[in-house]
C-alpha atoms as a PDB file:
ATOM      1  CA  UNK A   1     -28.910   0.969 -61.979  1.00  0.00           C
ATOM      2  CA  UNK A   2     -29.489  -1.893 -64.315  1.00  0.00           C
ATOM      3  CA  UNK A   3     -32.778  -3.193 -64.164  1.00  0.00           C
ATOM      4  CA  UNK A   4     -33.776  -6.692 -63.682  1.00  0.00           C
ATOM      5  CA  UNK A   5     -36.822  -7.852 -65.534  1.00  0.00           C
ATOM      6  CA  UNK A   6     -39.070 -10.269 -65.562  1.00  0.00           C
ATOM      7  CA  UNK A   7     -37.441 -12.475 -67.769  1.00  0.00           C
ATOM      8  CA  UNK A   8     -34.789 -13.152 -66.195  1.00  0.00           C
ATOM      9  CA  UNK A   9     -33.699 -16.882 -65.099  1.00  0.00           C
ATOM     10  CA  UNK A  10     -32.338 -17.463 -61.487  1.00  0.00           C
ATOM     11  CA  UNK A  11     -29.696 -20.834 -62.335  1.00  0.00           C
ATOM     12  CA  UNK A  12     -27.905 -23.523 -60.565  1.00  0.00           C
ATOM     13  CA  UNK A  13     -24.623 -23.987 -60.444  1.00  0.00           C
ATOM     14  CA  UNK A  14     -23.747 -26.084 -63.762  1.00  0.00           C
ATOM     15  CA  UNK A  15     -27.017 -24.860 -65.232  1.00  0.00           C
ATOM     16  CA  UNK A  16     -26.290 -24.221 -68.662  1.00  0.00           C
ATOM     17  CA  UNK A  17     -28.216 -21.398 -70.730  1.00  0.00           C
ATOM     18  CA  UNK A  18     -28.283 -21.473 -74.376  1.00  0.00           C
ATOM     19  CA  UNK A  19     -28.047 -17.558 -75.154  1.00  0.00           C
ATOM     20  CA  UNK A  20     -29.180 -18.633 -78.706  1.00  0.00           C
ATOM     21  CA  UNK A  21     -32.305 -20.066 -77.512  1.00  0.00           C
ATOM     22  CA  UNK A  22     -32.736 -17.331 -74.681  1.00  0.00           C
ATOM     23  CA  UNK A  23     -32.204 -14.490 -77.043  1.00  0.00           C
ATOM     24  CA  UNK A  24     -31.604 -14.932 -80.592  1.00  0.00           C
ATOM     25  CA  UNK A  25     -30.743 -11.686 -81.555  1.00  0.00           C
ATOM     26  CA  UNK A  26     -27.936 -11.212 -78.876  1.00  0.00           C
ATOM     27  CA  UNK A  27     -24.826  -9.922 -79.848  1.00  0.00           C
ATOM     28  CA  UNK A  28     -23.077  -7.871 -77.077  1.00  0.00           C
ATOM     29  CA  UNK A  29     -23.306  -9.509 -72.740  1.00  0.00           C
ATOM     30  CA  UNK A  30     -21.660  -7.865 -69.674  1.00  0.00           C
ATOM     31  CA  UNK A  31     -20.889 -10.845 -67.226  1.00  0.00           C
ATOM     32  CA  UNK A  32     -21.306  -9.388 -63.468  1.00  0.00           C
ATOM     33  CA  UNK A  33     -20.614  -9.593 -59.923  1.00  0.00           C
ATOM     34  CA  UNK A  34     -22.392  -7.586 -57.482  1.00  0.00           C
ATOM     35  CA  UNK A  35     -21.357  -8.357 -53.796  1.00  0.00           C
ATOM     36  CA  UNK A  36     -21.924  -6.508 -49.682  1.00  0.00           C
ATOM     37  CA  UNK A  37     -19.585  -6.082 -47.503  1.00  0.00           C
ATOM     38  CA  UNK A  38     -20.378  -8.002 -44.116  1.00  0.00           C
ATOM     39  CA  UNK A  39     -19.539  -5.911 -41.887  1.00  0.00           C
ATOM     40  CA  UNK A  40     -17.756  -2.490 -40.877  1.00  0.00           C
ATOM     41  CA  UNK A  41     -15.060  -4.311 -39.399  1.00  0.00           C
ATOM     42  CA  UNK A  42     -11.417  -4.180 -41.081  1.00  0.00           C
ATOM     43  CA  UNK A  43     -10.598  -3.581 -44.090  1.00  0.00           C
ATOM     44  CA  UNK A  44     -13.388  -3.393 -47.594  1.00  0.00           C
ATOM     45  CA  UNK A  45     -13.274  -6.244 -49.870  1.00  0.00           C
ATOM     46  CA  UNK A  46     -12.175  -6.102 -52.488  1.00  0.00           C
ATOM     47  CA  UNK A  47     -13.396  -7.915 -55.429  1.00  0.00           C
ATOM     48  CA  UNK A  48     -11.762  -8.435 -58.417  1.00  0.00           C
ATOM     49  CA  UNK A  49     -13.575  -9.722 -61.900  1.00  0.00           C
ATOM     50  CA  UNK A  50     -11.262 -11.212 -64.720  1.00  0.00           C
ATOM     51  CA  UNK A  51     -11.529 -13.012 -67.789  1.00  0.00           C
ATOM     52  CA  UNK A  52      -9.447 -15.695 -69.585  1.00  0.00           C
ATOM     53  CA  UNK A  53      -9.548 -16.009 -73.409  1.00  0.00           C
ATOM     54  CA  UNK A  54      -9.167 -20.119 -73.847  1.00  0.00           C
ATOM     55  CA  UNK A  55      -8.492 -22.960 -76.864  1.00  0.00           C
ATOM     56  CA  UNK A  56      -9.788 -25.636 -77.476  1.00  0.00           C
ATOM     57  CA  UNK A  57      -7.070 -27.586 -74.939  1.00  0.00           C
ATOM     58  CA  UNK A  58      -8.484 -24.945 -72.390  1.00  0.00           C
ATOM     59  CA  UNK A  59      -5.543 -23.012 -72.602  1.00  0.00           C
ATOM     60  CA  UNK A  60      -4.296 -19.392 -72.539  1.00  0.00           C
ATOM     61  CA  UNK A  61      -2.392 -18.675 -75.751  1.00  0.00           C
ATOM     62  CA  UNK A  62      -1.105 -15.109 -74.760  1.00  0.00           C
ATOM     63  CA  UNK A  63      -0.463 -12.607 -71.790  1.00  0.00           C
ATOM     64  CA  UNK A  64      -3.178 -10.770 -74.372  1.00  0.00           C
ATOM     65  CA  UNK A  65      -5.955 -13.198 -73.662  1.00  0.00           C
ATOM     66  CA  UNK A  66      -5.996 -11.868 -70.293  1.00  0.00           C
ATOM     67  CA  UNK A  67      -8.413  -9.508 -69.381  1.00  0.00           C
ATOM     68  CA  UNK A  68      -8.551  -7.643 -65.805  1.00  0.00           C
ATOM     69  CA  UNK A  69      -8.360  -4.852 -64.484  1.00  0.00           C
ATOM     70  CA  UNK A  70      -4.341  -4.250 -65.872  1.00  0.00           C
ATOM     71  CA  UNK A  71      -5.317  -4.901 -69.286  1.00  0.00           C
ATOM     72  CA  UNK A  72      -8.759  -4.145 -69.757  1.00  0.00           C
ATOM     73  CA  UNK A  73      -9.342  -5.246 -73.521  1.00  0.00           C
ATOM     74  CA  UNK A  74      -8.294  -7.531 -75.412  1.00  0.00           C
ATOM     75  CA  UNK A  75      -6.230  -6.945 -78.873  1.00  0.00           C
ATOM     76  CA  UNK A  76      -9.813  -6.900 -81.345  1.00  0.00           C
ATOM     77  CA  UNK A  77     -11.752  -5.474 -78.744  1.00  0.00           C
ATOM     78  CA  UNK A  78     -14.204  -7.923 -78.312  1.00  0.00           C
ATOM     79  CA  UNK A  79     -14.035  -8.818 -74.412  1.00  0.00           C
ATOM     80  CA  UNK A  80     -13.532  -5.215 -72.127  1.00  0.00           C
ATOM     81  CA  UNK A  81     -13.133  -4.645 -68.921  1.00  0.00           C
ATOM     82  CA  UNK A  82     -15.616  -2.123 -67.399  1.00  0.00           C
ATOM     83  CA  UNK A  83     -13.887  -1.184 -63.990  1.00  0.00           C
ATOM     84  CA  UNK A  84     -13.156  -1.743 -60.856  1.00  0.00           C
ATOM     85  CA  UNK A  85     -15.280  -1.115 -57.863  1.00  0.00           C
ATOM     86  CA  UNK A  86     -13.151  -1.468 -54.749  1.00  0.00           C
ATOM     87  CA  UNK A  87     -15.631  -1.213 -51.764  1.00  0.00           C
ATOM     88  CA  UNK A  88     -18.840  -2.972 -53.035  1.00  0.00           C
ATOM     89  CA  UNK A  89     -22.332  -2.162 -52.935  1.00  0.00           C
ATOM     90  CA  UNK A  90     -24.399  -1.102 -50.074  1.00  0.00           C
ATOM     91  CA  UNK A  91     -27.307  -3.485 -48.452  1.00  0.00           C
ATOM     92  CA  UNK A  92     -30.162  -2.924 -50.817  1.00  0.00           C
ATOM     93  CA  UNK A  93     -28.548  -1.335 -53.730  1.00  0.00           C
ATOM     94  CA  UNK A  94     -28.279  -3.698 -57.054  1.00  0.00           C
ATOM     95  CA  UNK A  95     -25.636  -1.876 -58.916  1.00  0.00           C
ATOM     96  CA  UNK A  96     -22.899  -4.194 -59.993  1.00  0.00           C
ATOM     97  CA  UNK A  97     -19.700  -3.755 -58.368  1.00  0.00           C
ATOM     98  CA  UNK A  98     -17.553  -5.295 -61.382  1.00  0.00           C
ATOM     99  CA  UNK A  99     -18.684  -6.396 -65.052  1.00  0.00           C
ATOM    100  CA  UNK A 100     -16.839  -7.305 -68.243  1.00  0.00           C
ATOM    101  CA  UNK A 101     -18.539  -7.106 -71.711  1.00  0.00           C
ATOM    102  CA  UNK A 102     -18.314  -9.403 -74.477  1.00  0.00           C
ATOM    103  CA  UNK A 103     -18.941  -8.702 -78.295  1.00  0.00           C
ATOM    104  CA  UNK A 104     -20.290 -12.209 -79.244  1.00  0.00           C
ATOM    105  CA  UNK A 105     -19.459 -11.722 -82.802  1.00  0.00           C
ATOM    106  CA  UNK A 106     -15.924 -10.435 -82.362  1.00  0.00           C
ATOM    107  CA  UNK A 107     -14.796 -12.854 -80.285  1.00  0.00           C
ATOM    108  CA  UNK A 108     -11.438 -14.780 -82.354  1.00  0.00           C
ATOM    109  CA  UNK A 109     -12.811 -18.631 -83.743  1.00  0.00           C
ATOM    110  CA  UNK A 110      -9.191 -19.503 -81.459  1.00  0.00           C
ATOM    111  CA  UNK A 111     -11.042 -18.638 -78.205  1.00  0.00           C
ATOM    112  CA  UNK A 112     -13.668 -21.737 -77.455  1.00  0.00           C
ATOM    113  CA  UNK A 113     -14.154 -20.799 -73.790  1.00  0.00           C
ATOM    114  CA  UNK A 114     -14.091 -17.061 -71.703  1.00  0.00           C
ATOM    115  CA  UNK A 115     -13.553 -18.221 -68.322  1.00  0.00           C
ATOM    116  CA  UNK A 116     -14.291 -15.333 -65.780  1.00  0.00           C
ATOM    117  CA  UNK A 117     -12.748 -15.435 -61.991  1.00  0.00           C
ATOM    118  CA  UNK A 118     -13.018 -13.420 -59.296  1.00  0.00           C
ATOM    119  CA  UNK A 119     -10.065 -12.961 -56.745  1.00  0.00           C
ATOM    120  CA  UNK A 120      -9.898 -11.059 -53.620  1.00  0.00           C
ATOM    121  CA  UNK A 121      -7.059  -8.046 -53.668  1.00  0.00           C
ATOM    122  CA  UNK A 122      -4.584  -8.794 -51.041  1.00  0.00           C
ATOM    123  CA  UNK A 123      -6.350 -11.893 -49.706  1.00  0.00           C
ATOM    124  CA  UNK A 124      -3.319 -13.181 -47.805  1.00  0.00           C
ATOM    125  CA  UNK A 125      -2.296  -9.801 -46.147  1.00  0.00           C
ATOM    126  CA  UNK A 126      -5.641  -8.909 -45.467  1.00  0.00           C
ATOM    127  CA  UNK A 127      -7.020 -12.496 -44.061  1.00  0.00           C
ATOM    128  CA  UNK A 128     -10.103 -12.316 -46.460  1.00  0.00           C
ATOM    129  CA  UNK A 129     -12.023 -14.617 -48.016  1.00  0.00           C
ATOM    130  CA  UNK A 130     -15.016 -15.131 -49.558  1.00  0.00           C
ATOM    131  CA  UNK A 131     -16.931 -14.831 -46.455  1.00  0.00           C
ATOM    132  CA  UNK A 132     -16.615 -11.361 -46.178  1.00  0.00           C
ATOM    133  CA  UNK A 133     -18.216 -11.005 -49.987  1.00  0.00           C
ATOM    134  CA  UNK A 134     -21.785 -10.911 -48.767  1.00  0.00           C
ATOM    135  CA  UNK A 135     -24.871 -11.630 -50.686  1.00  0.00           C
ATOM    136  CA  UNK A 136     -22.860 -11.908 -53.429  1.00  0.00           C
ATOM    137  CA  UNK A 137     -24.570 -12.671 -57.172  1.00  0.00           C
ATOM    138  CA  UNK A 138     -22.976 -13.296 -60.386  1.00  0.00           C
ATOM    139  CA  UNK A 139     -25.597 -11.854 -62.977  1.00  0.00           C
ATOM    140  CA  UNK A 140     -25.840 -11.987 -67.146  1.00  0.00           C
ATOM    141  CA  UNK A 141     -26.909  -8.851 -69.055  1.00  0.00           C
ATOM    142  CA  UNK A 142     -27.886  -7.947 -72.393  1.00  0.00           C
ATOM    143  CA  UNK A 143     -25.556  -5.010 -72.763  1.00  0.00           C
ATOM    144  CA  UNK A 144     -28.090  -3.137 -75.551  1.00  0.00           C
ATOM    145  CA  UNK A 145     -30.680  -2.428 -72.919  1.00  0.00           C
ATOM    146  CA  UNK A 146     -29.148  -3.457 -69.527  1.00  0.00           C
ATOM    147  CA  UNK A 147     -31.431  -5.810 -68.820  1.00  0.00           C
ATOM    148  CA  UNK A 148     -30.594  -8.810 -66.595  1.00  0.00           C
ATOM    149  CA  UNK A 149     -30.513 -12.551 -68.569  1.00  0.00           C
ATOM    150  CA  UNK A 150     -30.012 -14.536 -65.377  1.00  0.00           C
ATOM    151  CA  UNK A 151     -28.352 -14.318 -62.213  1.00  0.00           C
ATOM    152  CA  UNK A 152     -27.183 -17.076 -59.811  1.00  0.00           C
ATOM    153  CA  UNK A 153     -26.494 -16.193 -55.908  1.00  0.00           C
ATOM    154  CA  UNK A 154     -22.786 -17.548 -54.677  1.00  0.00           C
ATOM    155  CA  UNK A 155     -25.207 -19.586 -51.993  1.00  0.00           C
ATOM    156  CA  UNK A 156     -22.094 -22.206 -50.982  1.00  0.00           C
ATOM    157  CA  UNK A 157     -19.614 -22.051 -48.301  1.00  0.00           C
ATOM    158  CA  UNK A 158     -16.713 -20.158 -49.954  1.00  0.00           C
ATOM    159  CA  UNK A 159     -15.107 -19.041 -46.322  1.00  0.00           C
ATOM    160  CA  UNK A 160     -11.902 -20.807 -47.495  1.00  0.00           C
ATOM    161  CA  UNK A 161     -11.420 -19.481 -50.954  1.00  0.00           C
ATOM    162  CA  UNK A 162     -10.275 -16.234 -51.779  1.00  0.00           C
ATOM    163  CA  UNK A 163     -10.481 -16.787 -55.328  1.00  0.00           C
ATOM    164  CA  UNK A 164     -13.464 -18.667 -57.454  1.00  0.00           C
ATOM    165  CA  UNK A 165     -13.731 -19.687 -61.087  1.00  0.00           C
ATOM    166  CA  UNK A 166     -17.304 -18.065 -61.226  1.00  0.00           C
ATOM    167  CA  UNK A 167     -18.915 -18.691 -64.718  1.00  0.00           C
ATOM    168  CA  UNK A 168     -18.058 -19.035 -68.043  1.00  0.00           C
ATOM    169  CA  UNK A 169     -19.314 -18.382 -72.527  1.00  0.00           C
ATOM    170  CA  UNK A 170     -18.007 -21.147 -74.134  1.00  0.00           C
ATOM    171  CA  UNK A 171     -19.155 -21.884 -77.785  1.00  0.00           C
ATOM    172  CA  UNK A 172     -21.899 -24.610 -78.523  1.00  0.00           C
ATOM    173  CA  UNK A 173     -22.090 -24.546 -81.981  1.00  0.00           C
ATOM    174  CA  UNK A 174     -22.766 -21.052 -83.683  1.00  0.00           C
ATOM    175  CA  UNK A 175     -23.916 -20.168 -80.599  1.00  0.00           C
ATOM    176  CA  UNK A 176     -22.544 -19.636 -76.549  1.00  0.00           C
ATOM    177  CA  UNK A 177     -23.555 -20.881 -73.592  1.00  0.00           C
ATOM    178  CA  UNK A 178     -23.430 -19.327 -70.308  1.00  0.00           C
ATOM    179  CA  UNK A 179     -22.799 -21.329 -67.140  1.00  0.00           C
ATOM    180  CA  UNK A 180     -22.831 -20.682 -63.457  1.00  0.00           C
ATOM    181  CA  UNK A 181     -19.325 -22.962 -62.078  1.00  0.00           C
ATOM    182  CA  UNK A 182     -18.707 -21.585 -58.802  1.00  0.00           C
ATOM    183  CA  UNK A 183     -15.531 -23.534 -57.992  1.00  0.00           C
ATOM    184  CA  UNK A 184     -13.418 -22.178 -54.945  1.00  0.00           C
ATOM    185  CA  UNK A 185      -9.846 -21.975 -55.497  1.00  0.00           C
ATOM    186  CA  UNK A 186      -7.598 -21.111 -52.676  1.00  0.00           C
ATOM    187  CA  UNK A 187      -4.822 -19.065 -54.540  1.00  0.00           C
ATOM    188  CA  UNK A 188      -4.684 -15.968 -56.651  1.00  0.00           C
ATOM    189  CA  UNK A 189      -5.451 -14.966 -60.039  1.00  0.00           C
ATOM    190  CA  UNK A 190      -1.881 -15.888 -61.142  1.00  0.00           C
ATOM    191  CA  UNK A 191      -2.143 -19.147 -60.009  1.00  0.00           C
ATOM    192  CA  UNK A 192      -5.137 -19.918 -62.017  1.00  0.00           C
ATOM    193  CA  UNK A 193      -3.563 -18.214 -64.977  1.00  0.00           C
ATOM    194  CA  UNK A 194      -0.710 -20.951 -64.340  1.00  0.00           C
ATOM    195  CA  UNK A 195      -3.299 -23.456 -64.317  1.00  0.00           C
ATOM    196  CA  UNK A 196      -4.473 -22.384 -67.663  1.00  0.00           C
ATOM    197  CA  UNK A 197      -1.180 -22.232 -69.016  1.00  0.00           C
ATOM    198  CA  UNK A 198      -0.268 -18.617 -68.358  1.00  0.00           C
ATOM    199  CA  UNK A 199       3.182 -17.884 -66.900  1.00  0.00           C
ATOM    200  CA  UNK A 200       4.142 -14.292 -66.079  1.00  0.00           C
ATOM    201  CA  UNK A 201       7.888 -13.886 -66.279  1.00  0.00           C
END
């Protein structure tokens, strides 16, 4: 179970964090989200964490920028996919359901932004959204000890998304910053890939 300290910062949405600032000697992150299932009612939800390697223009430059849980690294390693959790966690447990890590360092100059959305597996067919995700929390940790950064709790009404751009890194000069976006999207994760400029054939 990764432990969460006293340092760390509950944000806002939109509240940036300088990582340089908040840790200077940071070099590897896992970005998180830990959700409950509401009830015992239908179907689990499932919750899916991905990440898009972006330009400059905000754009995806290959199918290889696309991290999830079909391609779970990219090329130089330096964003990975940790797994996939398909039930989520149990009231009172903290252990993150889905996390990707992030090598600061290794990250390509070409990628300005890692954009990180969560979808819901077979939203349509099932008739989920994020409603059923309770208590869910997207969370920051310093991957060398596994201790939380910051967290920020999913607190709006999402019952008519089933997908979300959740938070992003994007540089800031020689540095990142992390920020909580919590934008609904009512789609899936190949529609948002379209949106950034990603078409699957």
């Amino acid at each position: 179970m990764n432990n969460v300290v006293a340092t760390s910062i509950t944000l806002a949405k939109r509240e940036k964090l300088s990582l340089k600032k908040a840790r200077p000697s940071l070099t590897e992150v896992s970005v998180a989200i830990t959700w409950h299932v509401s009830d015992k009612k239908g179907p689990s939800v499932d919750v899916d964490l991905s990440a898009l390697m972006l330009d400059e223009n905000n754009r995806i430059l290959t199918e290889q920028d696309f991290i999830y849980y079909g391609q779970h690294a990219s090329p130089e390693g330096s964003v990975l996919y940790l797994g996939d959790n398909q039930t989520g966690s149990k009231e009172g447990d903290e252990g993150v359901s889905e996390a990707i890590k992030v090598t600061l360092n290794n990250v390509p100059e070409r990628v300005k932004r890692i954009l990180f959305v969560v979808t819901i597996d077979e939203a349509v067919k099932r008739r989920q959204t994020f409603e059923k995700a309770k208590n869910a929390v997207a969370q920051l940790f310093d991957k060398s000890n596994d201790q939380e950064i910051a967290r920020w709790p999913l607190k709006d009404d999402y019952k008519e998304d089933s997908a979300m751009l959740m938070c992003d890194l994007h540089r800031n000069g020689n540095g990142w910053d992390y920020e909580p976006i919590g934008q609904g999207y009512q789609g899936d994760l190949e529609g948002i890939c379209k949106d950034h400029g990603l078409v699957f054939g």
